[in-house]
C-alpha atoms as a PDB file:
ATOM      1  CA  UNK A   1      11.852  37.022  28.531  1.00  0.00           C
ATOM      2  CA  UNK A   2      12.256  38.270  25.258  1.00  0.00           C
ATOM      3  CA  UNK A   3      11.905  36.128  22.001  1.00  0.00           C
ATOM      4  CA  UNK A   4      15.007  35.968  19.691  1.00  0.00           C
ATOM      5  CA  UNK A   5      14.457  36.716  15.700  1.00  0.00           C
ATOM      6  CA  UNK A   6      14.232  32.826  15.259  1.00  0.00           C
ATOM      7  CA  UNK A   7      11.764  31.745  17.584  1.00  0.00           C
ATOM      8  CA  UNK A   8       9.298  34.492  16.337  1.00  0.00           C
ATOM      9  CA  UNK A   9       9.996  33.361  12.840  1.00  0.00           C
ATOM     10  CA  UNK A  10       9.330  29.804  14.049  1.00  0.00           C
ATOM     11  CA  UNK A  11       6.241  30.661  15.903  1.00  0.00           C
ATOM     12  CA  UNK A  12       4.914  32.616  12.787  1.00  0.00           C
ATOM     13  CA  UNK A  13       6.182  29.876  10.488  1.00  0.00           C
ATOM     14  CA  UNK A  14       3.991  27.172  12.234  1.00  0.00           C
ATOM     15  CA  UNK A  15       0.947  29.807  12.184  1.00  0.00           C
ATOM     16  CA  UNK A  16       0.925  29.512   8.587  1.00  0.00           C
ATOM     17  CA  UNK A  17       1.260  25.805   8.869  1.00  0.00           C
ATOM     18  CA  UNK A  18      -1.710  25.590  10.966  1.00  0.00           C
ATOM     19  CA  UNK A  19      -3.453  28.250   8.367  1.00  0.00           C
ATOM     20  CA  UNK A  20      -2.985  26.404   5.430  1.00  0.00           C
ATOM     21  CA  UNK A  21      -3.661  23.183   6.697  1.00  0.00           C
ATOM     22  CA  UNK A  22      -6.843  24.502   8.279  1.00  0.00           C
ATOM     23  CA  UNK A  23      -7.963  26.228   4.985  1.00  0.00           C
ATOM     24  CA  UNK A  24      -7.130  22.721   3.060  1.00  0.00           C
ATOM     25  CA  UNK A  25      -9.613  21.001   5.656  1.00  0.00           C
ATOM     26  CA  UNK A  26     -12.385  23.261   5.298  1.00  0.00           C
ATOM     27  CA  UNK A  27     -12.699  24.047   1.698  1.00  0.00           C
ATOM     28  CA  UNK A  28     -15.485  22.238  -0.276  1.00  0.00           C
ATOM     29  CA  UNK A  29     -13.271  21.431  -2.730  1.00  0.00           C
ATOM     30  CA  UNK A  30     -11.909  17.698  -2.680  1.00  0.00           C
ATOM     31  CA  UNK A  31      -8.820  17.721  -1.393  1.00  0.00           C
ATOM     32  CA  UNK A  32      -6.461  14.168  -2.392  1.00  0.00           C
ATOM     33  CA  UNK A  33      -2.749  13.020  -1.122  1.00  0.00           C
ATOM     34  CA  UNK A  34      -0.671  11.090  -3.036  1.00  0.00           C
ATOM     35  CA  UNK A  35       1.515   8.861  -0.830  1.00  0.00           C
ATOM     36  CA  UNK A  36       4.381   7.376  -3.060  1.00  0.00           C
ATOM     37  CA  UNK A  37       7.177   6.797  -0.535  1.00  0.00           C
ATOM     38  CA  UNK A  38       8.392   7.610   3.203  1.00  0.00           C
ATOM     39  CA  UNK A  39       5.550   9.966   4.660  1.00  0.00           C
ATOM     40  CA  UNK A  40       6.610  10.804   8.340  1.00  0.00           C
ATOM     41  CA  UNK A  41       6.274  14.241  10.407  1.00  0.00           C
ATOM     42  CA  UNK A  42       4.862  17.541   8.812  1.00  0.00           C
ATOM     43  CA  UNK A  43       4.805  15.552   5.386  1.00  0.00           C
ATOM     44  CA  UNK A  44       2.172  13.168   7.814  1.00  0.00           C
ATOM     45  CA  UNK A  45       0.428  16.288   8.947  1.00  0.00           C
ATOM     46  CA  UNK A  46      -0.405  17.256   5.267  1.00  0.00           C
ATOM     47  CA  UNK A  47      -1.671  14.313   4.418  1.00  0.00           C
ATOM     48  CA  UNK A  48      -3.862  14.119   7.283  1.00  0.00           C
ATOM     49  CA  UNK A  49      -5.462  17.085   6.372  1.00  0.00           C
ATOM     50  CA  UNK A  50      -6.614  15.634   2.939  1.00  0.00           C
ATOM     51  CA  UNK A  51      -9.937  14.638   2.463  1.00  0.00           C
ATOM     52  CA  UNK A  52      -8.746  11.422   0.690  1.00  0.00           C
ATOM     53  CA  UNK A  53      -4.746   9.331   0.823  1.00  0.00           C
ATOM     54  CA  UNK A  54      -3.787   6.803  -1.638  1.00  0.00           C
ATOM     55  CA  UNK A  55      -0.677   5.397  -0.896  1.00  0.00           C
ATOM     56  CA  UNK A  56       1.607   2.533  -2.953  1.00  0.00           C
ATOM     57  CA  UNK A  57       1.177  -0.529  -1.443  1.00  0.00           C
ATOM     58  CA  UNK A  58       4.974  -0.324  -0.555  1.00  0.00           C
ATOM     59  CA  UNK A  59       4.648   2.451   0.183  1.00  0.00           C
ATOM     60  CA  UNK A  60       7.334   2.471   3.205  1.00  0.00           C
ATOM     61  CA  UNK A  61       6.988   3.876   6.527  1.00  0.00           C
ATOM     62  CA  UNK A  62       4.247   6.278   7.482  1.00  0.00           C
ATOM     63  CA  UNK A  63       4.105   8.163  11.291  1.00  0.00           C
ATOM     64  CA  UNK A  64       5.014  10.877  13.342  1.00  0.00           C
ATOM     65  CA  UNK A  65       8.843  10.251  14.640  1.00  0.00           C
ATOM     66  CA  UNK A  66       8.733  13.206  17.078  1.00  0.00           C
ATOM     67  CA  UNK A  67       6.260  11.915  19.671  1.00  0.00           C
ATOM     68  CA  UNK A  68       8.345   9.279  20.202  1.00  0.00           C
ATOM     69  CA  UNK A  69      11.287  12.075  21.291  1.00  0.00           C
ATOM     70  CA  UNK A  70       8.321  13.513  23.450  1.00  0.00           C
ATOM     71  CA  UNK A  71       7.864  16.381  21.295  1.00  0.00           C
ATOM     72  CA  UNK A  72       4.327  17.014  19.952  1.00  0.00           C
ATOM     73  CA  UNK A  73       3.503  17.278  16.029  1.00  0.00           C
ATOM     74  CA  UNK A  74       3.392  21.058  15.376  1.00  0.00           C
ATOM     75  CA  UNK A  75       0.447  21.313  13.618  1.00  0.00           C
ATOM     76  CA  UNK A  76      -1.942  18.917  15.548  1.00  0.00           C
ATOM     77  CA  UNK A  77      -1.183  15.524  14.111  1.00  0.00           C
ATOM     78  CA  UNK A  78      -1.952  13.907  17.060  1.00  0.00           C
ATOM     79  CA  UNK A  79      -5.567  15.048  17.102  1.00  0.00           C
ATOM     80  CA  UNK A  80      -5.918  14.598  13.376  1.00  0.00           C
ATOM     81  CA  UNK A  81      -4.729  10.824  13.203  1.00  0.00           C
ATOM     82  CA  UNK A  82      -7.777  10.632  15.620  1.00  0.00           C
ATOM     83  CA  UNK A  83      -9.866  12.225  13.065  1.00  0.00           C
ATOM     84  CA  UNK A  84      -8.502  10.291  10.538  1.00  0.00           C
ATOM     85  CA  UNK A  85      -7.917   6.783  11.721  1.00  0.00           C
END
């Protein structure tokens, strides 16, 4: 089966997703997220892989949508609300 010009730019797309996020979560720097509204899916994911979130108090809802649609976050936010939570 061959792979159309989107999927492999999808497929290396969420590479680099998983890169970055795994190069924010092992640098010694401190790493902070700022949660000021909404913060559901991939903007979830980044957060996650902060060292610290501050969120407003209202500051509305906060999840991953797609598991709920069976689909699985696409950079690991499953395991890292584990981690984090």
């Amino acid at each position: 089966m061959l792979l159309s010009r989107s999927d492999v730019l999808s497929i290396t797309s969420a590479c680099t997703q998983t890169k970055t996020l795994l190069r924010w979560d092992t640098t010694p720097k401190l790493v902070i997220a700022a949660i000021n509204d909404h913060c559901v899916g991939g903007g979830l994911e980044i957060a996650m892989a902060a060292d610290l979130r501050i969120a407003r108090k209202d500051a509305g809802k906060i999840g991953l949508p797609e598991v709920n649609l069976g689909v699985l976050p696409g950079t690991g936010g499953t395991q890292a609300a584990v981690r984090v939570w």
